[in-house]
C-alpha atoms as a PDB file:
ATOM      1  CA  UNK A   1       0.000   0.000   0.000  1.00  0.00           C
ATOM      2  CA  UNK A   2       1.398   3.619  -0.786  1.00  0.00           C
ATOM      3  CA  UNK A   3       1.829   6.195   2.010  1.00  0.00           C
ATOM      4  CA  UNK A   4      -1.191   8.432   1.275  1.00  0.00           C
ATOM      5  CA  UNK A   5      -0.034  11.550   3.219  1.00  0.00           C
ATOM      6  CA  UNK A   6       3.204  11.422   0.304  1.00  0.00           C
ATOM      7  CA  UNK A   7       0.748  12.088  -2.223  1.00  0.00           C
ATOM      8  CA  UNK A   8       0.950  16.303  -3.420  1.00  0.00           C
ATOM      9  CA  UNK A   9      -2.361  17.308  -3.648  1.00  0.00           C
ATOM     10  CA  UNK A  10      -3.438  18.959  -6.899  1.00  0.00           C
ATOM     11  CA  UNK A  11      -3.339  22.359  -8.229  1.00  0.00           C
ATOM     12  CA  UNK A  12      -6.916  22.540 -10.114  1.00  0.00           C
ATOM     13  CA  UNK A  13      -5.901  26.016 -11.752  1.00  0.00           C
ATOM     14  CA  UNK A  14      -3.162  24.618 -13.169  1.00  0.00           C
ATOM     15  CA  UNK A  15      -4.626  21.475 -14.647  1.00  0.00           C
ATOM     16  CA  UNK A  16      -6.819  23.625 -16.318  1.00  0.00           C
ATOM     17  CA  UNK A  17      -4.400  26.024 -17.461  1.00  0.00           C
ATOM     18  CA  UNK A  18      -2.449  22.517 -18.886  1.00  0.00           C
ATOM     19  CA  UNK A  19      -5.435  21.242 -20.867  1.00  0.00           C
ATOM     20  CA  UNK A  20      -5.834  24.770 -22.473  1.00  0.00           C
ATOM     21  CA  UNK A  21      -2.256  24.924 -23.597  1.00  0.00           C
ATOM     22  CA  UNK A  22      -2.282  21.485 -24.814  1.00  0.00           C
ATOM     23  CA  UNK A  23      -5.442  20.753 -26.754  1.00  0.00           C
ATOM     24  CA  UNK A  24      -4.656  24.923 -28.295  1.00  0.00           C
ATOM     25  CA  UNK A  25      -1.670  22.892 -30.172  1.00  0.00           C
ATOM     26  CA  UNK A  26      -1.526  19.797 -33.035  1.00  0.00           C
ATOM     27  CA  UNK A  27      -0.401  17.164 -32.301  1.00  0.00           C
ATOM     28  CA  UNK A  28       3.170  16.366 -33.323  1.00  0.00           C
ATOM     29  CA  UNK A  29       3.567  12.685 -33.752  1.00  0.00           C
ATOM     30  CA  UNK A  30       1.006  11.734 -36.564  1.00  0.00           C
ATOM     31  CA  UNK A  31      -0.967  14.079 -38.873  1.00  0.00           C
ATOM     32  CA  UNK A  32      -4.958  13.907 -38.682  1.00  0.00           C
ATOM     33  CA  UNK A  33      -6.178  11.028 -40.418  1.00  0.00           C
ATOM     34  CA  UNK A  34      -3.504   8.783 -39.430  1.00  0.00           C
ATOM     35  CA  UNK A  35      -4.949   9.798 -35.815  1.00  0.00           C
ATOM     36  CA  UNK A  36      -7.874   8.702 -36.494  1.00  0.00           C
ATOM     37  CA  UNK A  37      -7.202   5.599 -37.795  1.00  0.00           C
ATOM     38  CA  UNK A  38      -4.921   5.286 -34.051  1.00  0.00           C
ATOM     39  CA  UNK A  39      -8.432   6.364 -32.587  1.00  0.00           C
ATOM     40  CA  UNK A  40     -10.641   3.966 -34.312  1.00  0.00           C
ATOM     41  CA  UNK A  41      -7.872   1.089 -33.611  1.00  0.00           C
ATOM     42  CA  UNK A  42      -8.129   1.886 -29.760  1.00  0.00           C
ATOM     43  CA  UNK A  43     -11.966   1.470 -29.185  1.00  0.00           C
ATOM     44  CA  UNK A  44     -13.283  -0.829 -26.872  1.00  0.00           C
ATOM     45  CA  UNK A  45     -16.432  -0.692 -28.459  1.00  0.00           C
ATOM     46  CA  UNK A  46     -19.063  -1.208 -26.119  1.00  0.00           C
ATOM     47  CA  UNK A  47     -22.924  -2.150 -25.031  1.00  0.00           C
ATOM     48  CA  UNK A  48     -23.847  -1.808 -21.512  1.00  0.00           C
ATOM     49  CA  UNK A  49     -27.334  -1.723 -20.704  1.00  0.00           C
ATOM     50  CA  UNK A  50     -29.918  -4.314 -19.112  1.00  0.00           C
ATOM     51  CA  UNK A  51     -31.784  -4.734 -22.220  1.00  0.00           C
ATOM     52  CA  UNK A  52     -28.491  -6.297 -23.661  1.00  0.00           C
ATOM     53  CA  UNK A  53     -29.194  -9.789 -25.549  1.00  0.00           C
ATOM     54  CA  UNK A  54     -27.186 -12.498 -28.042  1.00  0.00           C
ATOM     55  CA  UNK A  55     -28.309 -10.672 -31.010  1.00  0.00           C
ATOM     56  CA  UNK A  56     -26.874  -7.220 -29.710  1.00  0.00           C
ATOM     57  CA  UNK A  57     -24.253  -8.545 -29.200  1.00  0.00           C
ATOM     58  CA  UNK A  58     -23.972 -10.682 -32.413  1.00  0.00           C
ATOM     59  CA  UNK A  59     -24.777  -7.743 -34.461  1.00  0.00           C
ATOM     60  CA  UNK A  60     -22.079  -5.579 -32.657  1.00  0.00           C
ATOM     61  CA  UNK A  61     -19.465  -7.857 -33.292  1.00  0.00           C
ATOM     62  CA  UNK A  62     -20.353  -7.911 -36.582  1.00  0.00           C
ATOM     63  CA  UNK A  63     -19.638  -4.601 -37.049  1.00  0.00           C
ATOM     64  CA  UNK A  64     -16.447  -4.197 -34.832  1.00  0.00           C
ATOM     65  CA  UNK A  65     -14.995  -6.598 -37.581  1.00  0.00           C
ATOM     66  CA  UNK A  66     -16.390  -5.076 -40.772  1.00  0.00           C
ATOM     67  CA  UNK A  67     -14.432  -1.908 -39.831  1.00  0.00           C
ATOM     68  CA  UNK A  68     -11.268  -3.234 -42.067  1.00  0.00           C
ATOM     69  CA  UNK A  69     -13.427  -4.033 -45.164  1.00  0.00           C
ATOM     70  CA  UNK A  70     -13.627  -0.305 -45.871  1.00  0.00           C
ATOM     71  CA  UNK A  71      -9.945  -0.270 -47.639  1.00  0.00           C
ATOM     72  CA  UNK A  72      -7.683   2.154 -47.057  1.00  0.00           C
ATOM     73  CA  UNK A  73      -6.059   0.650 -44.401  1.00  0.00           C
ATOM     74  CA  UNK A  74      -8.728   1.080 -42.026  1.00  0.00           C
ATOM     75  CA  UNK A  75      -8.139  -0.914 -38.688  1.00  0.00           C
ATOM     76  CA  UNK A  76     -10.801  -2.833 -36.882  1.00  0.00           C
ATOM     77  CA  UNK A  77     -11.580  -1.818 -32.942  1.00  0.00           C
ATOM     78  CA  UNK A  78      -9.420  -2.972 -29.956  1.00  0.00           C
ATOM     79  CA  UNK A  79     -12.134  -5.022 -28.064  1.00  0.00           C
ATOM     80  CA  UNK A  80     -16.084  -5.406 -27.565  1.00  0.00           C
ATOM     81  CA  UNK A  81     -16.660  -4.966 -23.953  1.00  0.00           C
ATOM     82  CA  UNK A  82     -20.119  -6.418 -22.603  1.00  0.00           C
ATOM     83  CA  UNK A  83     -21.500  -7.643 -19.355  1.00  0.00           C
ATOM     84  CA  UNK A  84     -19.820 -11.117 -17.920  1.00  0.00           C
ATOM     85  CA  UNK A  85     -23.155 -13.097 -19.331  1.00  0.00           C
ATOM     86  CA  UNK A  86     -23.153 -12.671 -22.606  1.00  0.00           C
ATOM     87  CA  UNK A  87     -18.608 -13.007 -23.084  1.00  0.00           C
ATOM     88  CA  UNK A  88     -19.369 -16.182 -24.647  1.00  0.00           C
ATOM     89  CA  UNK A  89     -21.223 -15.198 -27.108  1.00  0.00           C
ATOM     90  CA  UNK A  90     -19.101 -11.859 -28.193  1.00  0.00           C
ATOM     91  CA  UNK A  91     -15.940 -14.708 -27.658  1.00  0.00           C
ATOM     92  CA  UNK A  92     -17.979 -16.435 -30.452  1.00  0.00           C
ATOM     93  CA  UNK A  93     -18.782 -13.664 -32.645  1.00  0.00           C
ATOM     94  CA  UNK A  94     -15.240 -12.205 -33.002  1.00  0.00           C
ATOM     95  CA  UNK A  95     -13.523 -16.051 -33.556  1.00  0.00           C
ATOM     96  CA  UNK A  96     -10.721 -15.339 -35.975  1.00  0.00           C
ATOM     97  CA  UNK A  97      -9.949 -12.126 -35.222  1.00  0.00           C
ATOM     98  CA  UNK A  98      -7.633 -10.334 -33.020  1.00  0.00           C
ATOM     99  CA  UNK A  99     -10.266  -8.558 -31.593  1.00  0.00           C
ATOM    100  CA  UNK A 100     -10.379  -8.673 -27.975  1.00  0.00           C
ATOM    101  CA  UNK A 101     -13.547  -9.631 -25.366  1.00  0.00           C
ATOM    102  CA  UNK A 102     -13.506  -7.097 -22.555  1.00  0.00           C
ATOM    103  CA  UNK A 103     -15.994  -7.461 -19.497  1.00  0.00           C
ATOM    104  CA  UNK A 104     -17.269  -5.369 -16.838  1.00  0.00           C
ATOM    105  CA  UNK A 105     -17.083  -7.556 -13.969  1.00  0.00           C
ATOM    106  CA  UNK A 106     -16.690  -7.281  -9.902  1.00  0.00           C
ATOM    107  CA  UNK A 107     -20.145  -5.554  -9.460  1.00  0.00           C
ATOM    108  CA  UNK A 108     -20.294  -2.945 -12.177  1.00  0.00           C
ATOM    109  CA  UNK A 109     -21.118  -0.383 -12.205  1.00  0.00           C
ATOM    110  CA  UNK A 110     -21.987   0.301  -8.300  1.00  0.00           C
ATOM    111  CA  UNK A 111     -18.852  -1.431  -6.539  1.00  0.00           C
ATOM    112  CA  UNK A 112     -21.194  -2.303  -3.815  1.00  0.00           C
ATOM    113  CA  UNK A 113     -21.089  -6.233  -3.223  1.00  0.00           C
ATOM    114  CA  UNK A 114     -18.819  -8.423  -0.825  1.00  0.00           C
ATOM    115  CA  UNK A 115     -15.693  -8.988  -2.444  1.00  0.00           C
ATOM    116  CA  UNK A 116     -16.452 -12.683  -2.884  1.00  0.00           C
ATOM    117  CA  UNK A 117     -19.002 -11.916  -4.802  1.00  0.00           C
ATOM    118  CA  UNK A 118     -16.634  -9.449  -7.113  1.00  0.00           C
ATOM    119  CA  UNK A 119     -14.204 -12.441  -7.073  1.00  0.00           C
ATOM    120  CA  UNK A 120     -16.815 -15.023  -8.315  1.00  0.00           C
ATOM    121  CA  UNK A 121     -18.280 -12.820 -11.104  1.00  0.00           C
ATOM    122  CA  UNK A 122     -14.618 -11.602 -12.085  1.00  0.00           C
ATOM    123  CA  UNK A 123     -13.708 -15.892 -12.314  1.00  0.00           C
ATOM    124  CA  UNK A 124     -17.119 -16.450 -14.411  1.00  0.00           C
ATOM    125  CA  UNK A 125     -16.157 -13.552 -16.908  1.00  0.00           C
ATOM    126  CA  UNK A 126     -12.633 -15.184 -16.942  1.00  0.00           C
ATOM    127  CA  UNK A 127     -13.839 -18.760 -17.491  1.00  0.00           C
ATOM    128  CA  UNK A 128     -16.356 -17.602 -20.482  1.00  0.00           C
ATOM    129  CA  UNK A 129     -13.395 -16.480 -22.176  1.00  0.00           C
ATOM    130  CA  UNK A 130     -13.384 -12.738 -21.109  1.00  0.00           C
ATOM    131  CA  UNK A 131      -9.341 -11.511 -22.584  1.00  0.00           C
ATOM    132  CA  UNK A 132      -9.990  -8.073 -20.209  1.00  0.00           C
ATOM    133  CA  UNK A 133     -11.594  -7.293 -17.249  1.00  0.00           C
ATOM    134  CA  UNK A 134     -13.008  -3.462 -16.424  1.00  0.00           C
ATOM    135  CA  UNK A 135     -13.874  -3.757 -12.939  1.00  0.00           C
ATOM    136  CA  UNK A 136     -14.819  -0.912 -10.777  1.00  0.00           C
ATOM    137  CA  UNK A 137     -13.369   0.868  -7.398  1.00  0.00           C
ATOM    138  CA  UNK A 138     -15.656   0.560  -4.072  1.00  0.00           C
ATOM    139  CA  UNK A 139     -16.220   4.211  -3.880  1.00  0.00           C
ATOM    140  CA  UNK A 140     -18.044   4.714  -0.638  1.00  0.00           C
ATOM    141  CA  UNK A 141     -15.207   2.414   0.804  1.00  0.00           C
ATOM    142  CA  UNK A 142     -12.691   4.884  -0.753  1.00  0.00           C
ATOM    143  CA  UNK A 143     -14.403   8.394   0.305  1.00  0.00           C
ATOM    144  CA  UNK A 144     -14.966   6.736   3.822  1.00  0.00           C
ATOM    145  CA  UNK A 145     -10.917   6.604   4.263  1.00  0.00           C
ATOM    146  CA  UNK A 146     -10.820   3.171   3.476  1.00  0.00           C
ATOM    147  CA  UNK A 147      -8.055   3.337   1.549  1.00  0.00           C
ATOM    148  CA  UNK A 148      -6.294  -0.166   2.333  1.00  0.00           C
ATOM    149  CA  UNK A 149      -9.311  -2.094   1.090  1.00  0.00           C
ATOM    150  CA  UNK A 150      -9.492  -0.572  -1.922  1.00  0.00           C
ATOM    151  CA  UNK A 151      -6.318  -1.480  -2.311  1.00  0.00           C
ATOM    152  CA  UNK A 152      -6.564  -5.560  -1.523  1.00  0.00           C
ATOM    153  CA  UNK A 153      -9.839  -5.414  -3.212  1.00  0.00           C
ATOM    154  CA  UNK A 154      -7.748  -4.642  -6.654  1.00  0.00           C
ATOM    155  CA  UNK A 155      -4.976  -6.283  -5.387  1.00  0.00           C
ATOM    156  CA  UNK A 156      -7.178  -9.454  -5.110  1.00  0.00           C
ATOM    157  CA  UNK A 157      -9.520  -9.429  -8.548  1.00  0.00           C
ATOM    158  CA  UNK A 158      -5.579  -8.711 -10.004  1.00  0.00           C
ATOM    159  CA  UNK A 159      -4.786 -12.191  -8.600  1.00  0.00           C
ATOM    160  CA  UNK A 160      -7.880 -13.700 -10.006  1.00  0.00           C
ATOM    161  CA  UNK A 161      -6.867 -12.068 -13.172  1.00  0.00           C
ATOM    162  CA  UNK A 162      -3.332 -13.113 -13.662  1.00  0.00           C
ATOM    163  CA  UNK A 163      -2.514 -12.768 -17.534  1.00  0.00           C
ATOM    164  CA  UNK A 164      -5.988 -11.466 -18.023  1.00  0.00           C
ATOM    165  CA  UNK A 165      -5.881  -7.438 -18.420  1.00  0.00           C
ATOM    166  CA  UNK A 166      -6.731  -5.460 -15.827  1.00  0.00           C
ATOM    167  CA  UNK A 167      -8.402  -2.166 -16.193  1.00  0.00           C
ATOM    168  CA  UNK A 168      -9.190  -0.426 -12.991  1.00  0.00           C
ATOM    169  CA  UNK A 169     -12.373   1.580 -13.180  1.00  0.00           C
ATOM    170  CA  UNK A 170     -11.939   4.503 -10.935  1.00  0.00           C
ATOM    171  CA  UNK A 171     -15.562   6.283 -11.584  1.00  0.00           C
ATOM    172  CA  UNK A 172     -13.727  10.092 -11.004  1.00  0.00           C
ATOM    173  CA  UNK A 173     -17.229  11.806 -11.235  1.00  0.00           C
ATOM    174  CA  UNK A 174     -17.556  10.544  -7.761  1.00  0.00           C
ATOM    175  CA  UNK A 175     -14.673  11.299  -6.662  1.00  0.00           C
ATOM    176  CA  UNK A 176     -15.370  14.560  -5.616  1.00  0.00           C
ATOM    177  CA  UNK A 177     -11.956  16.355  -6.077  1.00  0.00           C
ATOM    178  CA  UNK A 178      -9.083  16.409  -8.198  1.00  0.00           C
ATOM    179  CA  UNK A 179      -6.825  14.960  -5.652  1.00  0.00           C
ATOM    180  CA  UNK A 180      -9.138  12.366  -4.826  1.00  0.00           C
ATOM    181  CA  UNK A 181      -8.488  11.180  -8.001  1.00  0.00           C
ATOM    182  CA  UNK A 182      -4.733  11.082  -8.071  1.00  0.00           C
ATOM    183  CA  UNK A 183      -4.941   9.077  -4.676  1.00  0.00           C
ATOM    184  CA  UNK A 184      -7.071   6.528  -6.368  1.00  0.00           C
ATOM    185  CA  UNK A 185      -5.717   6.538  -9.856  1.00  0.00           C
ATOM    186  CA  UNK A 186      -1.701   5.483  -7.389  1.00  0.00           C
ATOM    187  CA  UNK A 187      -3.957   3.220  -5.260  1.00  0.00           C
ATOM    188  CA  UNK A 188      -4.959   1.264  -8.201  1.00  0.00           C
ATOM    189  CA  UNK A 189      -1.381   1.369  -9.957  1.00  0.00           C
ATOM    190  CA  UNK A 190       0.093   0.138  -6.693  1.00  0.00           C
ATOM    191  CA  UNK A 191      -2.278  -2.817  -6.716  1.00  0.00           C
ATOM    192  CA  UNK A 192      -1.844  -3.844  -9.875  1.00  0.00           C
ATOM    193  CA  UNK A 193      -4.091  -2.554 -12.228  1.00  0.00           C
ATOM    194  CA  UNK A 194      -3.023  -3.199 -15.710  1.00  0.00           C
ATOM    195  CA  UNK A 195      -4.631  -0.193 -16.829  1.00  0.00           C
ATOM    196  CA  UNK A 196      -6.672   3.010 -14.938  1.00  0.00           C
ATOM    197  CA  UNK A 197      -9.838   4.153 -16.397  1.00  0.00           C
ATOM    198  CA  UNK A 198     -12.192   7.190 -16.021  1.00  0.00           C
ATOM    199  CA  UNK A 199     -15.768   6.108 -15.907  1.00  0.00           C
ATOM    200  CA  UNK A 200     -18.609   3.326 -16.257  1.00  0.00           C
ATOM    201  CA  UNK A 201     -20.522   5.637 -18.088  1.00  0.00           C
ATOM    202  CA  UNK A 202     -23.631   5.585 -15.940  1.00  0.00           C
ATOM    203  CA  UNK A 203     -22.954   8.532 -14.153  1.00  0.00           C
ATOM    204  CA  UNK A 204     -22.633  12.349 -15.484  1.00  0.00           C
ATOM    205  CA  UNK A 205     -19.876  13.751 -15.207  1.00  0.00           C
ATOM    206  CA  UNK A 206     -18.218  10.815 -17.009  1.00  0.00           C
ATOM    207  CA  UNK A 207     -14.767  11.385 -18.269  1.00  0.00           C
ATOM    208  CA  UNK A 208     -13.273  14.517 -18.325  1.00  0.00           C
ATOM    209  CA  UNK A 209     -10.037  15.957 -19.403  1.00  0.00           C
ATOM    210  CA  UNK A 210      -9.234  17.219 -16.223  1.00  0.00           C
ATOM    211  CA  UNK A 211      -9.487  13.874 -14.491  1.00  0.00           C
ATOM    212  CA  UNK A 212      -7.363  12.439 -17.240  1.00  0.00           C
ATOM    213  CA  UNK A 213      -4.474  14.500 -16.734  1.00  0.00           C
ATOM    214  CA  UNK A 214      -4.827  13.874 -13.363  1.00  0.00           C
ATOM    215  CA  UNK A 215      -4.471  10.281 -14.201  1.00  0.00           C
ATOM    216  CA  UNK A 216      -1.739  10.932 -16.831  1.00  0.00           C
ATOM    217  CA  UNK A 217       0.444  12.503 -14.474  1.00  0.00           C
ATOM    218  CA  UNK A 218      -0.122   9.609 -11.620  1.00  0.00           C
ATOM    219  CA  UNK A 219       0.862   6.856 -14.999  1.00  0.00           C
ATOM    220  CA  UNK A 220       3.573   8.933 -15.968  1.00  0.00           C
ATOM    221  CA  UNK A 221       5.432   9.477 -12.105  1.00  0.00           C
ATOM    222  CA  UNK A 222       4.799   5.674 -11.568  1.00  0.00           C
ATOM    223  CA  UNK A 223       6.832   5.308 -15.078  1.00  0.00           C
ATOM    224  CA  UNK A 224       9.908   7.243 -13.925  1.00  0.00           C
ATOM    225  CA  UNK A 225      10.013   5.814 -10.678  1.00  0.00           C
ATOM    226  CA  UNK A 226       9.611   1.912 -11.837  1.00  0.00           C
ATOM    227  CA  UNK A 227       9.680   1.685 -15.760  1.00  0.00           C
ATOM    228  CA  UNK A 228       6.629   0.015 -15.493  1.00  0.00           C
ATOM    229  CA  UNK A 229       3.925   0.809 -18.499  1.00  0.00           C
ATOM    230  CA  UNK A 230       0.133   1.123 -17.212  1.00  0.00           C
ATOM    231  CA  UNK A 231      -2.491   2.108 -19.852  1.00  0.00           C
ATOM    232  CA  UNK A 232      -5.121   4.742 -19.764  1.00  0.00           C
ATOM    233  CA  UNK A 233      -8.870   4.282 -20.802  1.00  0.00           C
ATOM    234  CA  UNK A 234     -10.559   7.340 -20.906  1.00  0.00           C
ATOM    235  CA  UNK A 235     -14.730   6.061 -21.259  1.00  0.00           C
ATOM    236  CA  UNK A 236     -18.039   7.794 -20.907  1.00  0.00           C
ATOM    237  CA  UNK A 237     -19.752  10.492 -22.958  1.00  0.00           C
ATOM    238  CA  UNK A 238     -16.844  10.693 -25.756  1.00  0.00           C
ATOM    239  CA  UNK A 239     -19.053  10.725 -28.529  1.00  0.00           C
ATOM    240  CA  UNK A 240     -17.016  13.498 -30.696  1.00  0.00           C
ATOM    241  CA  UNK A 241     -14.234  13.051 -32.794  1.00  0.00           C
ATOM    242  CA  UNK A 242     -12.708  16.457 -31.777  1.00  0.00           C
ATOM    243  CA  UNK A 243     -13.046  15.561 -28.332  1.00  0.00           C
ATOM    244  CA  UNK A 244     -11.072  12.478 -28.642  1.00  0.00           C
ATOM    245  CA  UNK A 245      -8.702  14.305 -30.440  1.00  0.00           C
ATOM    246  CA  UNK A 246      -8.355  16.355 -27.225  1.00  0.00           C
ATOM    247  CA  UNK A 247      -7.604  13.648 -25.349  1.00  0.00           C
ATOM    248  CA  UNK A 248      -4.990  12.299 -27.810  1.00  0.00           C
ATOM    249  CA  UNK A 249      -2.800  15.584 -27.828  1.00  0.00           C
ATOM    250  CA  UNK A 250      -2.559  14.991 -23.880  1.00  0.00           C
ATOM    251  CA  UNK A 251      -1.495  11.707 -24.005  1.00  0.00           C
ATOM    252  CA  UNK A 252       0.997  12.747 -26.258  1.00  0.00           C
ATOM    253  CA  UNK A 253       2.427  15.498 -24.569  1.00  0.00           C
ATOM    254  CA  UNK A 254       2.690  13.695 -21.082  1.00  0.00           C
ATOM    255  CA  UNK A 255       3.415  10.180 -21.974  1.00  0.00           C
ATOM    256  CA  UNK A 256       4.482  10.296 -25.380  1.00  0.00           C
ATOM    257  CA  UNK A 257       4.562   8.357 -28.599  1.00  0.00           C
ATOM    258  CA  UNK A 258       5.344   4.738 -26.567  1.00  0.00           C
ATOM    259  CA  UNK A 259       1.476   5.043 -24.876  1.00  0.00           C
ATOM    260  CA  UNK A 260       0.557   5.465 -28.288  1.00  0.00           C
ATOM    261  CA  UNK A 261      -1.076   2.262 -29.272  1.00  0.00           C
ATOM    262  CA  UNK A 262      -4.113  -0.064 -27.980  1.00  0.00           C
ATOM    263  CA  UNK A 263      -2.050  -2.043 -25.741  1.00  0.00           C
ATOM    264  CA  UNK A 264      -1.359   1.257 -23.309  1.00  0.00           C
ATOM    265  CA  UNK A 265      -4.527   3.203 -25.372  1.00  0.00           C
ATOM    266  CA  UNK A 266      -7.873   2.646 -25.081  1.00  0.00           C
ATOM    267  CA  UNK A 267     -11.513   4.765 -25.668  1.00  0.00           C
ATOM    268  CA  UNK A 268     -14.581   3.495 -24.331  1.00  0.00           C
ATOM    269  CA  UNK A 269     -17.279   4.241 -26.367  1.00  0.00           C
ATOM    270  CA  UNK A 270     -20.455   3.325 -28.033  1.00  0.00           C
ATOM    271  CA  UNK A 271     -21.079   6.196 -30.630  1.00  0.00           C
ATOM    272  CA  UNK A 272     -17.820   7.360 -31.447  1.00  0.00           C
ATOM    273  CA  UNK A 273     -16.070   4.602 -33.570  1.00  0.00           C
ATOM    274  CA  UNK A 274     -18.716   5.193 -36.382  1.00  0.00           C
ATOM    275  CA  UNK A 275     -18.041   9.174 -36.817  1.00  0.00           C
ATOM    276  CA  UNK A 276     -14.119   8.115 -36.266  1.00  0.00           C
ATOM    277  CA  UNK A 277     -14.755   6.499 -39.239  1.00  0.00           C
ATOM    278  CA  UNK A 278     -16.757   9.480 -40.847  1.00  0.00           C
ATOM    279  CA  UNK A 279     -13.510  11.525 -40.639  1.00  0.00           C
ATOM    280  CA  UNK A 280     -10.812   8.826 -42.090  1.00  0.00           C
ATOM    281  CA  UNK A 281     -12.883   8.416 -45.467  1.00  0.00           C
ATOM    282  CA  UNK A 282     -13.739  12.408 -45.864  1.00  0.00           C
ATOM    283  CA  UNK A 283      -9.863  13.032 -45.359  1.00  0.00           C
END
């Protein structure tokens, strides 16, 4: 567990004065439609709602794999992410592809179940063939103090995972302050997480690019301390291409070109891969 009290706590004035700076500029690595193309390629395309069934998902992974067929060197999404009961299905519909089956799993999107329970839906997504898991942070544990068991409750579902991809959903429009969400965004690092990422998308605000610099800076001072890589999955409400160029230019400027791919990379989204792909065949 990481000593809390080390932890700086965050200017807000000058995050935003960062972000304005940043997104004013182009980016410098890759010219516009080649972005998009790294955009489209980083989607975890996803359907998350209680009226989910087979053919929804069917039909979805249907399209996540037609994306390529448009020419032009188009590249398919990084992953369908869906709820644990219906992995073996997407599993199914994406055979032969390197598409990847991401689940939300561990009590998504509350966080408010024992953690045996969060362990034995985690194991079920796992065993259907789930290749990532998005699970989410207990929050009311977290804003309580409670600190070390949101720790060894990531640390934990991290075990169950092994070689299965962790993303650590911290759910930063609950977390009340900037700082909060650098605590939580090193608390989840520290415990394993594979990845951090902003939001389930069922609350409002869902990501932001305030708390993803936030999170940029915790990925980037974990880097220089241990050399260890952890991706970023900004998710929620990024429906605009613009927008996700926005938060490409500040993952370039603070982590650079190596983040720059879907293994360290990812959107979660539901409506933005097909105006992505709107902008790669007008440019």
């Amino acid at each position: 567990m990481i000593d809390i009290k080390s932890i700086s706590p965050v200017n807000d004035s000058e995050i935003e004065s960062r972000i304005k700076t940043i997104t004013a500029c182009p980016l410098k690595s890759i010219e516009s439609k080649q972005a998009f193309k790294f955009i489209l390629s980083a989607i975890d395309l996803t359907t998350l709602e209680g009226s989910d069934t087979d053919e929804k998902v069917i039909a979805m992974c249907q399209k996540a794999r037609q994306f390529h067929e448009k020419g032009n060197g188009i590249p398919n999404v990084a992953a369908v992410c869906v709820y644990p009961t219906l992995v073996r299905t997407a599993k199914n519909g994406l055979k032969g592809t390197d598409i990847h089956v991401a689940s939300v799993a561990g009590a998504f999107p509350s966080g408010q179940s024992p953690i045996s329970v969060k362990l034995s839906e985690i194991k079920y997504a796992i065993d259907e063939g789930a290749d990532e898991i998005d699970m989410v942070i207990s929050r009311g544990k977290f804003l309580q103090g409670e600190f070390n068991i949101v720790f060894d409750e990531i640390a934990a579902i991290k075990d169950i995972c092994k070689h299965v991809h962790l993303k650590v959903i911290l759910e930063t429009g609950e977390l009340q302050t900037l700082t909060n969400i650098r605590i939580a965004s090193d608390i989840a690092i520290s415990a394993g997480g594979d990845f951090i990422k902003t939001s389930t998308g069922k609350i409002s605000p869902a990501a932001t690019e305030q708390a993803f610099l936030v999170m940029l800076d915790a990925i980037k001072d974990h880097f220089n301390k241990t050399g260890k890589m952890i991706g970023i999955k900004p998710a929620g409400g990024i429906s605009e291409p613009s927008i996700a160029l926005n938060y490409l230019k500040l993952l370039e400027n603070v982590l650079g070109q190596s983040w720059m791919n879907k293994e360290y990379f990812r959107f979660g989204a539901s409506r933005l891969a097909d105006k992505v792909l709107a902008e790669i065949l007008a440019a």
